[in-house]
Each structure stands twice: as C-alpha cells, then as structure tokens.
PDB file of N, CA and C in Angstrom:
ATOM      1  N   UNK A   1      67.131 106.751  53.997  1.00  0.00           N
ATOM      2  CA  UNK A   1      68.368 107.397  53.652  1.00  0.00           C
ATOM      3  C   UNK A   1      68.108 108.566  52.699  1.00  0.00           C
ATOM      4  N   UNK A   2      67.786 108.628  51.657  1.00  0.00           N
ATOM      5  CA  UNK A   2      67.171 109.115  50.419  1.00  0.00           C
ATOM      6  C   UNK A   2      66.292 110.306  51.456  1.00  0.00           C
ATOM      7  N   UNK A   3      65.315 110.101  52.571  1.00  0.00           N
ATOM      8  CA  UNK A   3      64.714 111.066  53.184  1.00  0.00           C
ATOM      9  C   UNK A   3      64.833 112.267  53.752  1.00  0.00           C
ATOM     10  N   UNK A   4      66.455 111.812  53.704  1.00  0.00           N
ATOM     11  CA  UNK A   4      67.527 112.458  54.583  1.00  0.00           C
ATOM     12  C   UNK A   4      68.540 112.994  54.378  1.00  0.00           C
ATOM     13  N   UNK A   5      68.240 112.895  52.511  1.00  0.00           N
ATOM     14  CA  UNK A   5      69.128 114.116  51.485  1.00  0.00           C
ATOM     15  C   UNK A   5      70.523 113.452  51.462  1.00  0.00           C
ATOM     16  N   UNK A   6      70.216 112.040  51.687  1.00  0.00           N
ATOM     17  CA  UNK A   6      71.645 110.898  50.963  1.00  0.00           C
ATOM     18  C   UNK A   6      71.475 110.108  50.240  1.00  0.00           C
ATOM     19  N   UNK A   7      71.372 110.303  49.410  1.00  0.00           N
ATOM     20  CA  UNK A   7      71.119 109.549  48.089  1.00  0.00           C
ATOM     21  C   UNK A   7      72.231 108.408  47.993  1.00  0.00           C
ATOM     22  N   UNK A   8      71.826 106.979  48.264  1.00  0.00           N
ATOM     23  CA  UNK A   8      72.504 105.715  47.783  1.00  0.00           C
ATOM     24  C   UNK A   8      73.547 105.768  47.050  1.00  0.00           C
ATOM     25  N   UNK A   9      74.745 105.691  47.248  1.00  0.00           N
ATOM     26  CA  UNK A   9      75.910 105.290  46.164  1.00  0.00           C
ATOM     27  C   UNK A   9      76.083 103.826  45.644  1.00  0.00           C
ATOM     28  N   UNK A  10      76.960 103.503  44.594  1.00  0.00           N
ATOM     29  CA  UNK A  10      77.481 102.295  44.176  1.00  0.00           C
ATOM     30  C   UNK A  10      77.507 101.462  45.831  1.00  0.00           C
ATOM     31  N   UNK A  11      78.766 101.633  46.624  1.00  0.00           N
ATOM     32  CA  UNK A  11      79.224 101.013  47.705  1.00  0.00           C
ATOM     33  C   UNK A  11      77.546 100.451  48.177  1.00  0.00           C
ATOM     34  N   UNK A  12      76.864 101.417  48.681  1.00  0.00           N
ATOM     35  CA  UNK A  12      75.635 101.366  49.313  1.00  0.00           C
ATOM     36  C   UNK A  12      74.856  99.804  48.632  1.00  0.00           C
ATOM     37  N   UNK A  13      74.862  99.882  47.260  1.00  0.00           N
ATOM     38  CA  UNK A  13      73.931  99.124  46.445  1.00  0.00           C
ATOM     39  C   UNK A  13      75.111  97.559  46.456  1.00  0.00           C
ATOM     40  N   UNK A  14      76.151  97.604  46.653  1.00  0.00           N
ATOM     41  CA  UNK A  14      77.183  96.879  46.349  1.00  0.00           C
ATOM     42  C   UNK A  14      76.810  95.620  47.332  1.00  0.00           C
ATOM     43  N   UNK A  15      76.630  96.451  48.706  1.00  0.00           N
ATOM     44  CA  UNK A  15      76.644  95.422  49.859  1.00  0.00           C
ATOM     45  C   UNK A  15      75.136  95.109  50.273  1.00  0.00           C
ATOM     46  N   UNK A  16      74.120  95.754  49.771  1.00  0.00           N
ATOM     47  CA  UNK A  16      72.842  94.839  49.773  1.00  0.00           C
ATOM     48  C   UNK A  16      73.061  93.878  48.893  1.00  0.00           C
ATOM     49  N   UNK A  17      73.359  94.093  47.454  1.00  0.00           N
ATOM     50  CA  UNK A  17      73.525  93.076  46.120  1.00  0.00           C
ATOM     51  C   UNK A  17      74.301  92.029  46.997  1.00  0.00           C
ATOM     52  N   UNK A  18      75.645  92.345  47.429  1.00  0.00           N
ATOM     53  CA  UNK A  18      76.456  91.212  48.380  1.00  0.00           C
ATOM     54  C   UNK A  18      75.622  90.000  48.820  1.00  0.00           C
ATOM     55  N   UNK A  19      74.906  90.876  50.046  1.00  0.00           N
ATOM     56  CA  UNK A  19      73.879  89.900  50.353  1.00  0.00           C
ATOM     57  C   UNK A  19      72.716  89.445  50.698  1.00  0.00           C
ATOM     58  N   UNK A  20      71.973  89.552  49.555  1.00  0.00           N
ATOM     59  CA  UNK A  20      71.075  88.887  48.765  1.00  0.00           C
ATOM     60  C   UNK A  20      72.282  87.714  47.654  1.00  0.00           C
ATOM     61  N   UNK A  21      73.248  88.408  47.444  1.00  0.00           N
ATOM     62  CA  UNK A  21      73.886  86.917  46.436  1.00  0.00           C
ATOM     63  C   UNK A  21      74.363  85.756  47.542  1.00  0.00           C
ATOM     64  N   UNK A  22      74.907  86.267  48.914  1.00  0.00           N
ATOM     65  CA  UNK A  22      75.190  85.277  49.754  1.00  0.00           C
ATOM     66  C   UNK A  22      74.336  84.675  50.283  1.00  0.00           C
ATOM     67  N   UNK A  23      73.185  85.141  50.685  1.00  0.00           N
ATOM     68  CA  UNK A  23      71.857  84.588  51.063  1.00  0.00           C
ATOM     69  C   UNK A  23      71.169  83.762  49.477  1.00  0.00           C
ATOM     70  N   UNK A  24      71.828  83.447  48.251  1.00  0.00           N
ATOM     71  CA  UNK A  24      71.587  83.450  47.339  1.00  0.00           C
ATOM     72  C   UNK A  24      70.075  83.283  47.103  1.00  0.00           C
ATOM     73  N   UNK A  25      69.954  84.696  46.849  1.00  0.00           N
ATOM     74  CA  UNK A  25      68.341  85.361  45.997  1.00  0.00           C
ATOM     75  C   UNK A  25      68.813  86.245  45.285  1.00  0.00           C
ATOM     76  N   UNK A  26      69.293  85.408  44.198  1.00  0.00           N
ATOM     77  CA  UNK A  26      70.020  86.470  42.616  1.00  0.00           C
ATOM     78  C   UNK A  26      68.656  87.086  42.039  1.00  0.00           C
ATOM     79  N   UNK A  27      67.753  87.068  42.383  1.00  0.00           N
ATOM     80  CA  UNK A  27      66.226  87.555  41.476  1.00  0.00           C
ATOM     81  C   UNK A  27      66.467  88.850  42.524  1.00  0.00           C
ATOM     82  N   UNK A  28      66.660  88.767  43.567  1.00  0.00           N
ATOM     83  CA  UNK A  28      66.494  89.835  44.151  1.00  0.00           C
ATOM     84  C   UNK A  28      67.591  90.861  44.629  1.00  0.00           C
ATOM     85  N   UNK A  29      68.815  90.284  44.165  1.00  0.00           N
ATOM     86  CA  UNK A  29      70.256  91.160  44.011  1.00  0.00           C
ATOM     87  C   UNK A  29      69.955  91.793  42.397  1.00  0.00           C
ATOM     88  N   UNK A  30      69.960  90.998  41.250  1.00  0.00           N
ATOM     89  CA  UNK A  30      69.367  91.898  40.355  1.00  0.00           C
ATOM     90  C   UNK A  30      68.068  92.932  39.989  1.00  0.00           C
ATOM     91  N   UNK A  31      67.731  92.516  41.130  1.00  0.00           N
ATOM     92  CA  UNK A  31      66.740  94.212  40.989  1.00  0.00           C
ATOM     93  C   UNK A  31      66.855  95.130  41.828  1.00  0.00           C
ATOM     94  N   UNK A  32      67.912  95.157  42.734  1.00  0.00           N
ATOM     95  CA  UNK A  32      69.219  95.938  43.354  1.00  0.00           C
ATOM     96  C   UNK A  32      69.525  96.584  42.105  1.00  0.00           C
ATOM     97  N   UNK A  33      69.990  95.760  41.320  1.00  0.00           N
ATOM     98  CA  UNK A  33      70.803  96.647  40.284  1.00  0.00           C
ATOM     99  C   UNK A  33      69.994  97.308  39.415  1.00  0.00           C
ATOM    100  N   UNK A  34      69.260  96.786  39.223  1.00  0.00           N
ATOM    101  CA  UNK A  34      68.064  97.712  38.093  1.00  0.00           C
ATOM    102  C   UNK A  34      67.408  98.539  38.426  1.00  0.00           C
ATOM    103  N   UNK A  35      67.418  98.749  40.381  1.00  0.00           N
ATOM    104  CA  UNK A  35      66.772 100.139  41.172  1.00  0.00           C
ATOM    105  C   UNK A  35      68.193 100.918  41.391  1.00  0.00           C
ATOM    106  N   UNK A  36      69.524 100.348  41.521  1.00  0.00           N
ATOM    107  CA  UNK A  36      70.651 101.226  41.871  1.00  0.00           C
ATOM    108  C   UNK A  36      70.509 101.884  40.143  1.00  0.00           C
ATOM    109  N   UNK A  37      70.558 101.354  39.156  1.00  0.00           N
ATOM    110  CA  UNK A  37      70.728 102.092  37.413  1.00  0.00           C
ATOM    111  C   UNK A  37      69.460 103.147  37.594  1.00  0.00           C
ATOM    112  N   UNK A  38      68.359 102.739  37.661  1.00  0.00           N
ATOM    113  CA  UNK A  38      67.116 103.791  37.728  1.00  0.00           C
ATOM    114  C   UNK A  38      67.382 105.104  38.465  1.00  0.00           C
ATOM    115  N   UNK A  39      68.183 104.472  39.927  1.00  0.00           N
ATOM    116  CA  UNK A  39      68.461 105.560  40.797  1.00  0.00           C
ATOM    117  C   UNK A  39      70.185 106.936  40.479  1.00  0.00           C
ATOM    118  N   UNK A  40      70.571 106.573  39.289  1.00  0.00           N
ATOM    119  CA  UNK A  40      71.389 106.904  39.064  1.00  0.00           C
ATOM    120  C   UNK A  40      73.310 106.371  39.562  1.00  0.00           C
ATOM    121  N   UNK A  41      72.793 105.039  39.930  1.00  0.00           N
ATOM    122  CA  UNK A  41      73.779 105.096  40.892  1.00  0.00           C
ATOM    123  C   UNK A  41      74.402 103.722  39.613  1.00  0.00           C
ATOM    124  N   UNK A  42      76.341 104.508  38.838  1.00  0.00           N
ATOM    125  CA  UNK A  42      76.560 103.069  37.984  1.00  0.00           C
ATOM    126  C   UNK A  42      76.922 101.883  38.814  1.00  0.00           C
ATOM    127  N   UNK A  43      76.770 101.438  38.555  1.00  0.00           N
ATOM    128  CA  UNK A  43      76.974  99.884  38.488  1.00  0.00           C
ATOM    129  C   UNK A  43      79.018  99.697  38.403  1.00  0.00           C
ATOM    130  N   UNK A  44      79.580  99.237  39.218  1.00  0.00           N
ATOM    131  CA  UNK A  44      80.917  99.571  39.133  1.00  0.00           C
ATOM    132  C   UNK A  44      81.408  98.567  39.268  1.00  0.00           C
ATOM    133  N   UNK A  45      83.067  98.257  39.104  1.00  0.00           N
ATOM    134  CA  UNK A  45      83.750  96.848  39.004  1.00  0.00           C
ATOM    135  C   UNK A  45      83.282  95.844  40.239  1.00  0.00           C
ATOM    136  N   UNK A  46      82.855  96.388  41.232  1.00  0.00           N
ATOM    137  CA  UNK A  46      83.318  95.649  42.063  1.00  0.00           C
ATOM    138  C   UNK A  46      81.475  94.515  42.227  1.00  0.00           C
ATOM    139  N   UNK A  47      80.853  95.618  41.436  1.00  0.00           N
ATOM    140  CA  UNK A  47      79.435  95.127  41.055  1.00  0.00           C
ATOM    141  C   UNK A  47      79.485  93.952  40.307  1.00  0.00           C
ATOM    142  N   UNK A  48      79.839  93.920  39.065  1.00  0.00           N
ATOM    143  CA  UNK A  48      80.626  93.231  38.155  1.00  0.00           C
ATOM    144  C   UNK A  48      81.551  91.561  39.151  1.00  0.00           C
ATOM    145  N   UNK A  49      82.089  92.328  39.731  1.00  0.00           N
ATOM    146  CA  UNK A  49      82.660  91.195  40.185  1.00  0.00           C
ATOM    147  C   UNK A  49      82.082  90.203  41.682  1.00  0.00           C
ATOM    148  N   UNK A  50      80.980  90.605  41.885  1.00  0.00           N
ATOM    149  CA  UNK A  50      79.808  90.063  42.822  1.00  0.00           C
ATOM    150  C   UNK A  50      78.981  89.021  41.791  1.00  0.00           C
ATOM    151  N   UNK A  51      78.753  89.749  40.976  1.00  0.00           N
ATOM    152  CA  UNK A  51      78.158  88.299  39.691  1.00  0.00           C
ATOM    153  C   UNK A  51      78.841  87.528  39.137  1.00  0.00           C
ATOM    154  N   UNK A  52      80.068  88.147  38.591  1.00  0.00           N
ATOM    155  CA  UNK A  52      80.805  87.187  38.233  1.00  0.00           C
ATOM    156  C   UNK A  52      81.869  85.971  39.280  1.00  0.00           C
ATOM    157  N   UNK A  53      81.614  85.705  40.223  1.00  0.00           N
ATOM    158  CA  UNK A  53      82.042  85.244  41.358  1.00  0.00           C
ATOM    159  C   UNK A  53      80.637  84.114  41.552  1.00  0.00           C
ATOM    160  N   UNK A  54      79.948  84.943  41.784  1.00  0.00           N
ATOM    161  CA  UNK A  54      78.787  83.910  41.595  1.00  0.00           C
ATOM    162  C   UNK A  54      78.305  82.760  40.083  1.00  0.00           C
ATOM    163  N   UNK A  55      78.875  83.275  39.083  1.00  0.00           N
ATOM    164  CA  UNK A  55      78.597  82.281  37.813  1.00  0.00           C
ATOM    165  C   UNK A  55      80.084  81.902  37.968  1.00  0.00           C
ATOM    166  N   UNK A  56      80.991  81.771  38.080  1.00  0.00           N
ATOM    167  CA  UNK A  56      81.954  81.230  38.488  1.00  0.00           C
ATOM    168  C   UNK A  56      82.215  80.187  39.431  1.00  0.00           C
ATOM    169  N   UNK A  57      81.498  80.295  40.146  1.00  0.00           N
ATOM    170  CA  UNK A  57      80.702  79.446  41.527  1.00  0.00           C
ATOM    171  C   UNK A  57      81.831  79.504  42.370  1.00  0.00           C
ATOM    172  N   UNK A  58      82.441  80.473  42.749  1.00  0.00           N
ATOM    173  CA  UNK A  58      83.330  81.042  43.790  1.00  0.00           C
ATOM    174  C   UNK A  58      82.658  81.365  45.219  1.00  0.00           C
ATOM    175  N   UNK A  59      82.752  80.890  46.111  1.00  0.00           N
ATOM    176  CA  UNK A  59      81.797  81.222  47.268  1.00  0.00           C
ATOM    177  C   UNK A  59      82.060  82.929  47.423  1.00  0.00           C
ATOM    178  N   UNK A  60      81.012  83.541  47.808  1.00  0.00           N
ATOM    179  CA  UNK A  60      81.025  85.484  47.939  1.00  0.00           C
ATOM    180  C   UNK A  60      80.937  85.051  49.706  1.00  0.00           C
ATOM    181  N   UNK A  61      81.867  85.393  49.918  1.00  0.00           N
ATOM    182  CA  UNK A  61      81.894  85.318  52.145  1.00  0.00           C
ATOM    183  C   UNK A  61      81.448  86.778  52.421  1.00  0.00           C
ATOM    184  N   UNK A  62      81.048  86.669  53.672  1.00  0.00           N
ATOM    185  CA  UNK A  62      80.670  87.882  54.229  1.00  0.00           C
ATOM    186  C   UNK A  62      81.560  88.923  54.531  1.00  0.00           C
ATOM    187  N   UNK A  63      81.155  89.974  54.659  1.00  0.00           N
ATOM    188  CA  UNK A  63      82.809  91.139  54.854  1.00  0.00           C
ATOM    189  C   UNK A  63      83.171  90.892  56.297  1.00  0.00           C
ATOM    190  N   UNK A  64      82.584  90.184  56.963  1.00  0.00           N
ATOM    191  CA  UNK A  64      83.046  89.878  58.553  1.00  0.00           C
ATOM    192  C   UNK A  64      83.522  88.622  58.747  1.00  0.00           C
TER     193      UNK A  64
END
C-alpha cells in the first residue's frame, strides 16, 4: 500500500487491530498500534474502543 503512495490511515490500522483481537493475539494487535503511532497514523476512539471491549470481555464480532 505504502508502495503505492497510500499511506495507512487510522480505519486501515483499526481493522487489522480488529482482527488480530478477534482471532485473539492482543501481542500482536498491540504492535499494530505501536507501528500505526510510529507510522504517524493516531490512534482514534474507535481504537480505544477495540481494547476496551476486549478488557471488558465483550465479544468484538466480525464486521460481516
């Protein structure tokens, strides 16, 4: 993507983080987030509310 002069947004980073948390591999949704922050891309509510859903122990369903 990035190769191709589109640089990743929030949304973009939102729905890998998604799922990796539904596939639950939180080691590997949080370093989603620590390559989306590096990459300039913030971290936004809806980011926020993918973790907190998960320590909540709210099931995260798929967008389909």
């Amino acid at each position: 993507m990035e190769d191709n002069g589109c640089p990743p947004v929030a949304f973009t980073y939102n729905t890998i983080i998604r799922g990796f948390l539904y596939g639950k591999d939180v080691s590997k949704a949080l370093e989603f987030v620590t390559t989306m922050r590096r990459k300039g891309a913030a971290a936004d509510a809806h980011t926020t509310s993918l973790f907190v859903s998960l320590i909540t122990d709210h099931a995260i369903d798929p967008p389909y």
